[in-house]
PDB file of N, CA and C in Angstrom:
ATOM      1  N   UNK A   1      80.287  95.719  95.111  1.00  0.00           N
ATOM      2  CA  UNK A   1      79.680  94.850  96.107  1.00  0.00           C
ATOM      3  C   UNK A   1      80.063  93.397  95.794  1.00  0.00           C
ATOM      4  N   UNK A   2      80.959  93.118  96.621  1.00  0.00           N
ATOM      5  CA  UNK A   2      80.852  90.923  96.606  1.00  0.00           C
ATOM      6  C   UNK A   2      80.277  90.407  97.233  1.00  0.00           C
ATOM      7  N   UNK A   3      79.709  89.679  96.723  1.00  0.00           N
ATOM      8  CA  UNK A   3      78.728  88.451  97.167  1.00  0.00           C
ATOM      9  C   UNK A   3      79.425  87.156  97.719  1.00  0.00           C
ATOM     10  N   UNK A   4      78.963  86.513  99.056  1.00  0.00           N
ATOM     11  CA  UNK A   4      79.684  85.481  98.827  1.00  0.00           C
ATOM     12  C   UNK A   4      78.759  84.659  99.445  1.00  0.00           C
ATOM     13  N   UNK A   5      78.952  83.343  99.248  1.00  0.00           N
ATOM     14  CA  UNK A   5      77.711  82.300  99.592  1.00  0.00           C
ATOM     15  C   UNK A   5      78.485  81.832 100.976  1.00  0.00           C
ATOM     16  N   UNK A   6      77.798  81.989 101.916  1.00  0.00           N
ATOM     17  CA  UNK A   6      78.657  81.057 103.176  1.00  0.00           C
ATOM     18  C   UNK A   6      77.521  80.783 104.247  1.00  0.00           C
ATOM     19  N   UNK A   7      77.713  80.360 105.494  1.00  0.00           N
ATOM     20  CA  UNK A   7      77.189  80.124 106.653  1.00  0.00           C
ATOM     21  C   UNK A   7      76.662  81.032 107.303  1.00  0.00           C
ATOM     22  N   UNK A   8      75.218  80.687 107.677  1.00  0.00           N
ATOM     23  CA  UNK A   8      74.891  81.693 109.059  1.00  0.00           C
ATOM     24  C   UNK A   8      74.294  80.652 110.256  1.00  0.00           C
ATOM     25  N   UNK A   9      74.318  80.924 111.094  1.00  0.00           N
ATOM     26  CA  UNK A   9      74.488  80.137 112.770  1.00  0.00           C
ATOM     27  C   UNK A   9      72.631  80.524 112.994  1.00  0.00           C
ATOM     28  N   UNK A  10      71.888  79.409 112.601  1.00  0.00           N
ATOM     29  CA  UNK A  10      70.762  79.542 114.105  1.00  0.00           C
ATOM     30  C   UNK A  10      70.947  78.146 115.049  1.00  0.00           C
ATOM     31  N   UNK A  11      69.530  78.327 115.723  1.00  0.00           N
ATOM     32  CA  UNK A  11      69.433  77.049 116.911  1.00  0.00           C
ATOM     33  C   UNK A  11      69.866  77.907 117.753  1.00  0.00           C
ATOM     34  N   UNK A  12      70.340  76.458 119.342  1.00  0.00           N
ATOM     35  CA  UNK A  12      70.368  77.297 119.985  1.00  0.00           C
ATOM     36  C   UNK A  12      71.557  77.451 121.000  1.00  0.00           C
ATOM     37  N   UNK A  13      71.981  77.487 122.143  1.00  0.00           N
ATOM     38  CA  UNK A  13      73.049  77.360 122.574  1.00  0.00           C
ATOM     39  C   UNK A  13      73.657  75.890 122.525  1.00  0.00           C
ATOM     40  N   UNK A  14      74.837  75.263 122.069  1.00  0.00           N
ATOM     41  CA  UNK A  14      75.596  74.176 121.797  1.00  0.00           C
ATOM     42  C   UNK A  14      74.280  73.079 120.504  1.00  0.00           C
ATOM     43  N   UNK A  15      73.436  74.310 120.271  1.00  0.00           N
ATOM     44  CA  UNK A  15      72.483  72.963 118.981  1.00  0.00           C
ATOM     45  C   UNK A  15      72.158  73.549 117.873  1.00  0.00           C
ATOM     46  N   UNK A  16      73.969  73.829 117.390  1.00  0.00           N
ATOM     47  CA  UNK A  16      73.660  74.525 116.257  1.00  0.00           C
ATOM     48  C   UNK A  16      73.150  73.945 114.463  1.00  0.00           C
ATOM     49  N   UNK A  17      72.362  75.178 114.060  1.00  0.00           N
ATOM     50  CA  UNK A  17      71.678  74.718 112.608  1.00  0.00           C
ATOM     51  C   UNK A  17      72.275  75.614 111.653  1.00  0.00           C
ATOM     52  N   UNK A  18      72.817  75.823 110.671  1.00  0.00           N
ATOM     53  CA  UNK A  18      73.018  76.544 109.668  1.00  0.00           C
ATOM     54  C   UNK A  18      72.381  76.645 108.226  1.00  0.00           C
ATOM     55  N   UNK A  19      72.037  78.115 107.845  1.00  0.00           N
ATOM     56  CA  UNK A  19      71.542  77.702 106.637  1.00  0.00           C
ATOM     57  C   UNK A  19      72.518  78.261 105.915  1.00  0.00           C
ATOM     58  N   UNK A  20      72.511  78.046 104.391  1.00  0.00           N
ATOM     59  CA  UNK A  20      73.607  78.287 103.658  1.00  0.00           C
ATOM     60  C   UNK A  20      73.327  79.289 102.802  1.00  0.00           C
ATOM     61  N   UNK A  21      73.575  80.772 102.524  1.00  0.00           N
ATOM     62  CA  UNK A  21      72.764  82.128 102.343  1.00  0.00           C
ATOM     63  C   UNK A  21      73.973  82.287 101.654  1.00  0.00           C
ATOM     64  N   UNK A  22      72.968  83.353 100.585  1.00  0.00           N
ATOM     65  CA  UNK A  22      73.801  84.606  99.714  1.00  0.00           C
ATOM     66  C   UNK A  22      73.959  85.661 100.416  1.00  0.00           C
ATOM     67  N   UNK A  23      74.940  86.453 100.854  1.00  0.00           N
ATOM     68  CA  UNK A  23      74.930  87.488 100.887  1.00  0.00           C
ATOM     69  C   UNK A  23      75.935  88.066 100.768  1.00  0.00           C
ATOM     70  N   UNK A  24      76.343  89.522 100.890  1.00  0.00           N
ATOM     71  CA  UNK A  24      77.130  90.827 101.396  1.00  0.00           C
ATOM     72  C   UNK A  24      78.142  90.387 101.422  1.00  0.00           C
ATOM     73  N   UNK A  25      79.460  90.327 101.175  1.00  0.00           N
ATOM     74  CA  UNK A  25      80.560  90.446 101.893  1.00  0.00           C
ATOM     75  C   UNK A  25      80.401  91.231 102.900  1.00  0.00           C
ATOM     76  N   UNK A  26      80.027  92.395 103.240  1.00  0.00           N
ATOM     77  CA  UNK A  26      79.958  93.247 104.373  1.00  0.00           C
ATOM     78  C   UNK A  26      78.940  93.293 105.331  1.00  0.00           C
ATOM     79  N   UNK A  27      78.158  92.296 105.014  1.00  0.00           N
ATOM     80  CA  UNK A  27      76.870  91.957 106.130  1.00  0.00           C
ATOM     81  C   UNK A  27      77.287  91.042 107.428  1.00  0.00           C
ATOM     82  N   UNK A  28      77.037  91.055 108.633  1.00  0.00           N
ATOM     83  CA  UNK A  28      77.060  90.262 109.523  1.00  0.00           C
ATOM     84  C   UNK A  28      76.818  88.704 109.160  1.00  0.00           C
ATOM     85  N   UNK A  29      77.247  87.785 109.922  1.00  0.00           N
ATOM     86  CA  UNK A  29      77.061  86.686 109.839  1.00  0.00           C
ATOM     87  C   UNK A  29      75.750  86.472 109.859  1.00  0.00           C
ATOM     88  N   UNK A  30      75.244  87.000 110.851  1.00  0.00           N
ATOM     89  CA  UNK A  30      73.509  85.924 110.881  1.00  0.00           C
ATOM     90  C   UNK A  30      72.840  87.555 110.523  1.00  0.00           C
ATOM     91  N   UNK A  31      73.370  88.524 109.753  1.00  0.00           N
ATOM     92  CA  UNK A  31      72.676  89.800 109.326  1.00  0.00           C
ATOM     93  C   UNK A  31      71.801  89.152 108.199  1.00  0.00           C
ATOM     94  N   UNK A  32      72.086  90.648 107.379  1.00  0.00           N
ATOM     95  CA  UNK A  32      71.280  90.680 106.024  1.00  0.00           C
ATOM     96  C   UNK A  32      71.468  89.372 105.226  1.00  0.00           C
ATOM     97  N   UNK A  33      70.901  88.694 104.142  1.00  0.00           N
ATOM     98  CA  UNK A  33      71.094  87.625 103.155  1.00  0.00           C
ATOM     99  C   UNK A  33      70.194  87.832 101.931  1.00  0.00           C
ATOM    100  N   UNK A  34      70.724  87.712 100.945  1.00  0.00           N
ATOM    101  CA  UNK A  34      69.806  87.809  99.971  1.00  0.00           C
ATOM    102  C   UNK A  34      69.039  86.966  99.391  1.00  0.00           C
ATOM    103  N   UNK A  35      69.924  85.423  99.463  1.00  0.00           N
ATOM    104  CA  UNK A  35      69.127  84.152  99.228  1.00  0.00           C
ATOM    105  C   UNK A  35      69.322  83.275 100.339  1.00  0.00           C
ATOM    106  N   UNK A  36      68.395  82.437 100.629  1.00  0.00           N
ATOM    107  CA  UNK A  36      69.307  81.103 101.220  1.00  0.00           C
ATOM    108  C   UNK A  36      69.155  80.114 100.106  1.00  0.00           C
ATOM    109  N   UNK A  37      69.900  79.223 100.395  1.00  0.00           N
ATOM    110  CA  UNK A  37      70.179  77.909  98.869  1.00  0.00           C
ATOM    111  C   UNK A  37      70.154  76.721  99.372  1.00  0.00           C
ATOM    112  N   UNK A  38      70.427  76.595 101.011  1.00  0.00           N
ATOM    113  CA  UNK A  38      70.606  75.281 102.061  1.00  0.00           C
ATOM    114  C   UNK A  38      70.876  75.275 103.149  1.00  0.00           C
ATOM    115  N   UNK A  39      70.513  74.360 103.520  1.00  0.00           N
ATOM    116  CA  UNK A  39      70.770  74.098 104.907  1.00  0.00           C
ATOM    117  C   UNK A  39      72.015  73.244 105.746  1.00  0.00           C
ATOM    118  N   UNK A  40      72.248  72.943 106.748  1.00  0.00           N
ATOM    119  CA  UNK A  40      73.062  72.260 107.183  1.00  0.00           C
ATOM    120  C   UNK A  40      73.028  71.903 108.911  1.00  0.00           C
ATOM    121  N   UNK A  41      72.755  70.996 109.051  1.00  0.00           N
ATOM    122  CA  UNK A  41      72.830  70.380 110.294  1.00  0.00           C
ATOM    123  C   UNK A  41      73.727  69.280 110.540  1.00  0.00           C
ATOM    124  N   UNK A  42      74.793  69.950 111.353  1.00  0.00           N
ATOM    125  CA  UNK A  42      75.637  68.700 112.235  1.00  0.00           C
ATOM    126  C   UNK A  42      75.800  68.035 113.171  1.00  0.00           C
ATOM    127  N   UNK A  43      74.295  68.455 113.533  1.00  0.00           N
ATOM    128  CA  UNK A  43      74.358  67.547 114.975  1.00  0.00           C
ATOM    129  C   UNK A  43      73.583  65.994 114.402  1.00  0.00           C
ATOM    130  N   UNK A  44      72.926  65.871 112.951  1.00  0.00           N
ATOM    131  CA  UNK A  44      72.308  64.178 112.711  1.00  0.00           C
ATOM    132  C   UNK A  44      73.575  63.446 112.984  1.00  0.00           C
ATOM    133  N   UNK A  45      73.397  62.475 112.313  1.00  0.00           N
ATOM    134  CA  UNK A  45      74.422  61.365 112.363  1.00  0.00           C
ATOM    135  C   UNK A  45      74.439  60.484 110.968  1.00  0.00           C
ATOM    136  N   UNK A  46      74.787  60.609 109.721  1.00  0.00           N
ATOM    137  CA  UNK A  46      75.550  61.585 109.597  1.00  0.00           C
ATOM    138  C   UNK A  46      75.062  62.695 109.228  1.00  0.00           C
ATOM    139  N   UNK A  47      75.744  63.647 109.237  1.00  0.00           N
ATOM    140  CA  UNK A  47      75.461  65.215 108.835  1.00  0.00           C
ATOM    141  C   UNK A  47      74.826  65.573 108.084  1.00  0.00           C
ATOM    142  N   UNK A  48      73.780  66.422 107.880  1.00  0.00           N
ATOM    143  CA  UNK A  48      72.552  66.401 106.631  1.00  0.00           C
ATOM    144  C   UNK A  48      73.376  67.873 105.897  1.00  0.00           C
ATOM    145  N   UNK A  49      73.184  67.702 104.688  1.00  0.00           N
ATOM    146  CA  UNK A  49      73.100  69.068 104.146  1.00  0.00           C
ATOM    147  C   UNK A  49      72.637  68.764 102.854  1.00  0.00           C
ATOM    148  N   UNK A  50      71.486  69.649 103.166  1.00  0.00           N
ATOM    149  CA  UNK A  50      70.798  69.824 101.630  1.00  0.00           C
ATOM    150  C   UNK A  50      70.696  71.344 101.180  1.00  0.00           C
ATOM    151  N   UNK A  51      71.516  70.959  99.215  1.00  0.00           N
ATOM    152  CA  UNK A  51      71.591  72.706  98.784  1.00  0.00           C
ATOM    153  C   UNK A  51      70.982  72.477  98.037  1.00  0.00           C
ATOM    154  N   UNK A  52      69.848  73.321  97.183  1.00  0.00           N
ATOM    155  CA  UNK A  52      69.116  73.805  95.999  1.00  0.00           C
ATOM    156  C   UNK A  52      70.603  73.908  94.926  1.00  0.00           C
ATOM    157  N   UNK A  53      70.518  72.949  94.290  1.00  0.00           N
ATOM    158  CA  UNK A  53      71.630  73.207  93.028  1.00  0.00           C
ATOM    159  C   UNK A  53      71.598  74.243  92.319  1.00  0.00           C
ATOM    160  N   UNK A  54      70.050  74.401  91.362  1.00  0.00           N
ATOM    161  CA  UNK A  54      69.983  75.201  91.013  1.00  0.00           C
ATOM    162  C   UNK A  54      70.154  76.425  90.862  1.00  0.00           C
ATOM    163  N   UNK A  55      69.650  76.988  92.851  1.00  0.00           N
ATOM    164  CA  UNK A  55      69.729  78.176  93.047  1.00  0.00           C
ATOM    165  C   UNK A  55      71.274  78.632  93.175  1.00  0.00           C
ATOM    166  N   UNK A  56      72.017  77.586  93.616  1.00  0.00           N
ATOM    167  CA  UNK A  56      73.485  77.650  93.921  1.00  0.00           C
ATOM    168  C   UNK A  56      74.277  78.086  92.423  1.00  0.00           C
ATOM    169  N   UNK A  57      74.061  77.131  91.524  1.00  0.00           N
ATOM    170  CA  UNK A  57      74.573  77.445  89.979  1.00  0.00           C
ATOM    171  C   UNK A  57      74.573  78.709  89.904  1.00  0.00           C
ATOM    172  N   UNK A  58      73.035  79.407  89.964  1.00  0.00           N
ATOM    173  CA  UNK A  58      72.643  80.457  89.268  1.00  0.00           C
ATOM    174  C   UNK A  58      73.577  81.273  89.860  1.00  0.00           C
ATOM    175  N   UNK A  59      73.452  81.477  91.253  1.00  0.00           N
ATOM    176  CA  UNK A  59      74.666  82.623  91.982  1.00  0.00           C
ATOM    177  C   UNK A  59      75.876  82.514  91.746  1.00  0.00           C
ATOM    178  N   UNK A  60      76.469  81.425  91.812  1.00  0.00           N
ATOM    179  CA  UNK A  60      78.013  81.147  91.209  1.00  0.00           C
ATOM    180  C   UNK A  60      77.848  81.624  90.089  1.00  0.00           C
ATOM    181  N   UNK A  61      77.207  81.718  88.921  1.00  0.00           N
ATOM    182  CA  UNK A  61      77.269  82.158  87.542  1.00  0.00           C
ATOM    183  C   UNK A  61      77.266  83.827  87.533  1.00  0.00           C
ATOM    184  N   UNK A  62      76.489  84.355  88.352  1.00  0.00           N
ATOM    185  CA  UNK A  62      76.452  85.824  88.601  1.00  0.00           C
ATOM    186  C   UNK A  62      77.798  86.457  89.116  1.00  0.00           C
ATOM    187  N   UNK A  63      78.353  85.280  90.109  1.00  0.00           N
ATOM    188  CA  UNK A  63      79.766  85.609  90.414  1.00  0.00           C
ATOM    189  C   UNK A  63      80.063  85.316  92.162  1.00  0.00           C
ATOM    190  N   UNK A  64      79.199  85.204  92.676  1.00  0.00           N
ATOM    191  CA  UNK A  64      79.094  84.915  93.998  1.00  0.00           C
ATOM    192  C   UNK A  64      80.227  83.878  94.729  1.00  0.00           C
ATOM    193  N   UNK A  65      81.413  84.106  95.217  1.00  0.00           N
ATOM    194  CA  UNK A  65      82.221  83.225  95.895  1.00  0.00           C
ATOM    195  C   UNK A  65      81.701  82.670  96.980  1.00  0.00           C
ATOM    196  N   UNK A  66      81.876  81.240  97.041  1.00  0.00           N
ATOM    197  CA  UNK A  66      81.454  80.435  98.513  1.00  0.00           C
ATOM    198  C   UNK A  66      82.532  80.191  98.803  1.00  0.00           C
ATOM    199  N   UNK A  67      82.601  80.189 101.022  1.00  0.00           N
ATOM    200  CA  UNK A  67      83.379  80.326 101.843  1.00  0.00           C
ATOM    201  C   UNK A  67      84.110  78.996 101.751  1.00  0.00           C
ATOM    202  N   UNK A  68      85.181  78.593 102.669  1.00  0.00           N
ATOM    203  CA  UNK A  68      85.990  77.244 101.728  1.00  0.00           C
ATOM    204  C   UNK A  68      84.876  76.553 102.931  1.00  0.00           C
ATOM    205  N   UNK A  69      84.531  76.710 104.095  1.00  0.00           N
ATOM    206  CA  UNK A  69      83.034  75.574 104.614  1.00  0.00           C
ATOM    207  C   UNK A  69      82.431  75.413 103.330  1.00  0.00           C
ATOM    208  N   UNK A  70      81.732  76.351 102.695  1.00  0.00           N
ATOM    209  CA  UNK A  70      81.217  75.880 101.664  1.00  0.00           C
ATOM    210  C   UNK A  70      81.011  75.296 100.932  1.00  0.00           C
ATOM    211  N   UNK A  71      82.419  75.547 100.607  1.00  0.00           N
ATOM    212  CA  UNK A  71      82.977  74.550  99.322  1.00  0.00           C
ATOM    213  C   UNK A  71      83.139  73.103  99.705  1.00  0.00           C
ATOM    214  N   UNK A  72      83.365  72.991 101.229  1.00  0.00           N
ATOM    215  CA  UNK A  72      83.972  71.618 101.723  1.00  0.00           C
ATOM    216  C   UNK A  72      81.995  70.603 101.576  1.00  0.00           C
ATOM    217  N   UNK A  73      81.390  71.413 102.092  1.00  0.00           N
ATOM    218  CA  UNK A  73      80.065  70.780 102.458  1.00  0.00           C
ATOM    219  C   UNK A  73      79.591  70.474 100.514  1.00  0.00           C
ATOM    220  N   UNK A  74      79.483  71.189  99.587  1.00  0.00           N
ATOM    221  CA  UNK A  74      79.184  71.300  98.260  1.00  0.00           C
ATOM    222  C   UNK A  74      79.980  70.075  98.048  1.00  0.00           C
ATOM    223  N   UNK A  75      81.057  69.753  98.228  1.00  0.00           N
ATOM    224  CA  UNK A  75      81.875  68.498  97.453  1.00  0.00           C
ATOM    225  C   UNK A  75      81.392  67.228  98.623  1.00  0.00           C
ATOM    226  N   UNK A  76      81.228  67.378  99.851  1.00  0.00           N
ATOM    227  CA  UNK A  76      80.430  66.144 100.780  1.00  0.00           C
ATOM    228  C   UNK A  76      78.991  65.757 100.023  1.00  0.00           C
ATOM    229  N   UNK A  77      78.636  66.909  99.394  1.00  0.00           N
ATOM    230  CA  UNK A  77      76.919  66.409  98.788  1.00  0.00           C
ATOM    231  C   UNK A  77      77.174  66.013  97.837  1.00  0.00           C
ATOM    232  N   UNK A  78      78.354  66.145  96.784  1.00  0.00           N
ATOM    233  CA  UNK A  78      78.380  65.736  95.563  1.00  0.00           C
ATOM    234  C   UNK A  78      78.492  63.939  95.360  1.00  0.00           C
ATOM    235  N   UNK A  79      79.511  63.673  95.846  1.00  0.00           N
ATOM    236  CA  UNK A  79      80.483  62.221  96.432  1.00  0.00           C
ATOM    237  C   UNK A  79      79.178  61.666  97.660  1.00  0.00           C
ATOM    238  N   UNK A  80      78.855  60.418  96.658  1.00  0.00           N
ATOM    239  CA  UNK A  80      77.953  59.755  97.429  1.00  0.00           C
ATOM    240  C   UNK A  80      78.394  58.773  98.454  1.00  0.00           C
ATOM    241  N   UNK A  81      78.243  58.385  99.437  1.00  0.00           N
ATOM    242  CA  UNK A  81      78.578  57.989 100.741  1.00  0.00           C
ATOM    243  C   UNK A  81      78.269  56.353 100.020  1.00  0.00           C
ATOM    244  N   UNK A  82      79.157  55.482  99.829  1.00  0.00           N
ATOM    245  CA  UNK A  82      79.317  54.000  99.592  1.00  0.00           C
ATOM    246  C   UNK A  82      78.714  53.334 101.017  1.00  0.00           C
ATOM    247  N   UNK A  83      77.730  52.511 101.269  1.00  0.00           N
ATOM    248  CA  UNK A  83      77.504  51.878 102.166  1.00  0.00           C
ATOM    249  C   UNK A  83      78.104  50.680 102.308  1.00  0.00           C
TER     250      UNK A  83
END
């Protein structure tokens, strides 16, 4: 079984919200999940995404691959926005 940390789609038509979930390689997108770790909304200005580090570490350490969205949003939270 692989695990991989990626995106699932709520909200609602054109106002989409994502949270950022463990699950399945073989689960549906907005199916089964075993954790969620964060969220993500792109409709603010700018773009919010907040991940539980912690919970994120812990799954990467178990072995859990995140999707390259993933990875792209994880390195936007890291790198602080210079005003």
């Amino acid at each position: 079984m692989a695990v991989h940390i990626r995106l699932s789609r709520f909200g609602r038509k054109k106002k989409p919200f994502y949270r950022i979930v463990v699950a399945d390689s073989e689960a549906k997108r907005d199916g089964k999940f075993l954790e969620i770790v964060g969220t993500y909304d792109p409709l603010q200005n700018p773009a919010v995404v907040r991940i539980q580090q912690d919970k994120l570490q812990a799954w990467i350490a178990k072995g859990a691959l995140p999707s390259e969205t993933v990875k792209s949003l994880i390195k936007k939270q890291a790198t602080p926005v210079a005003a």
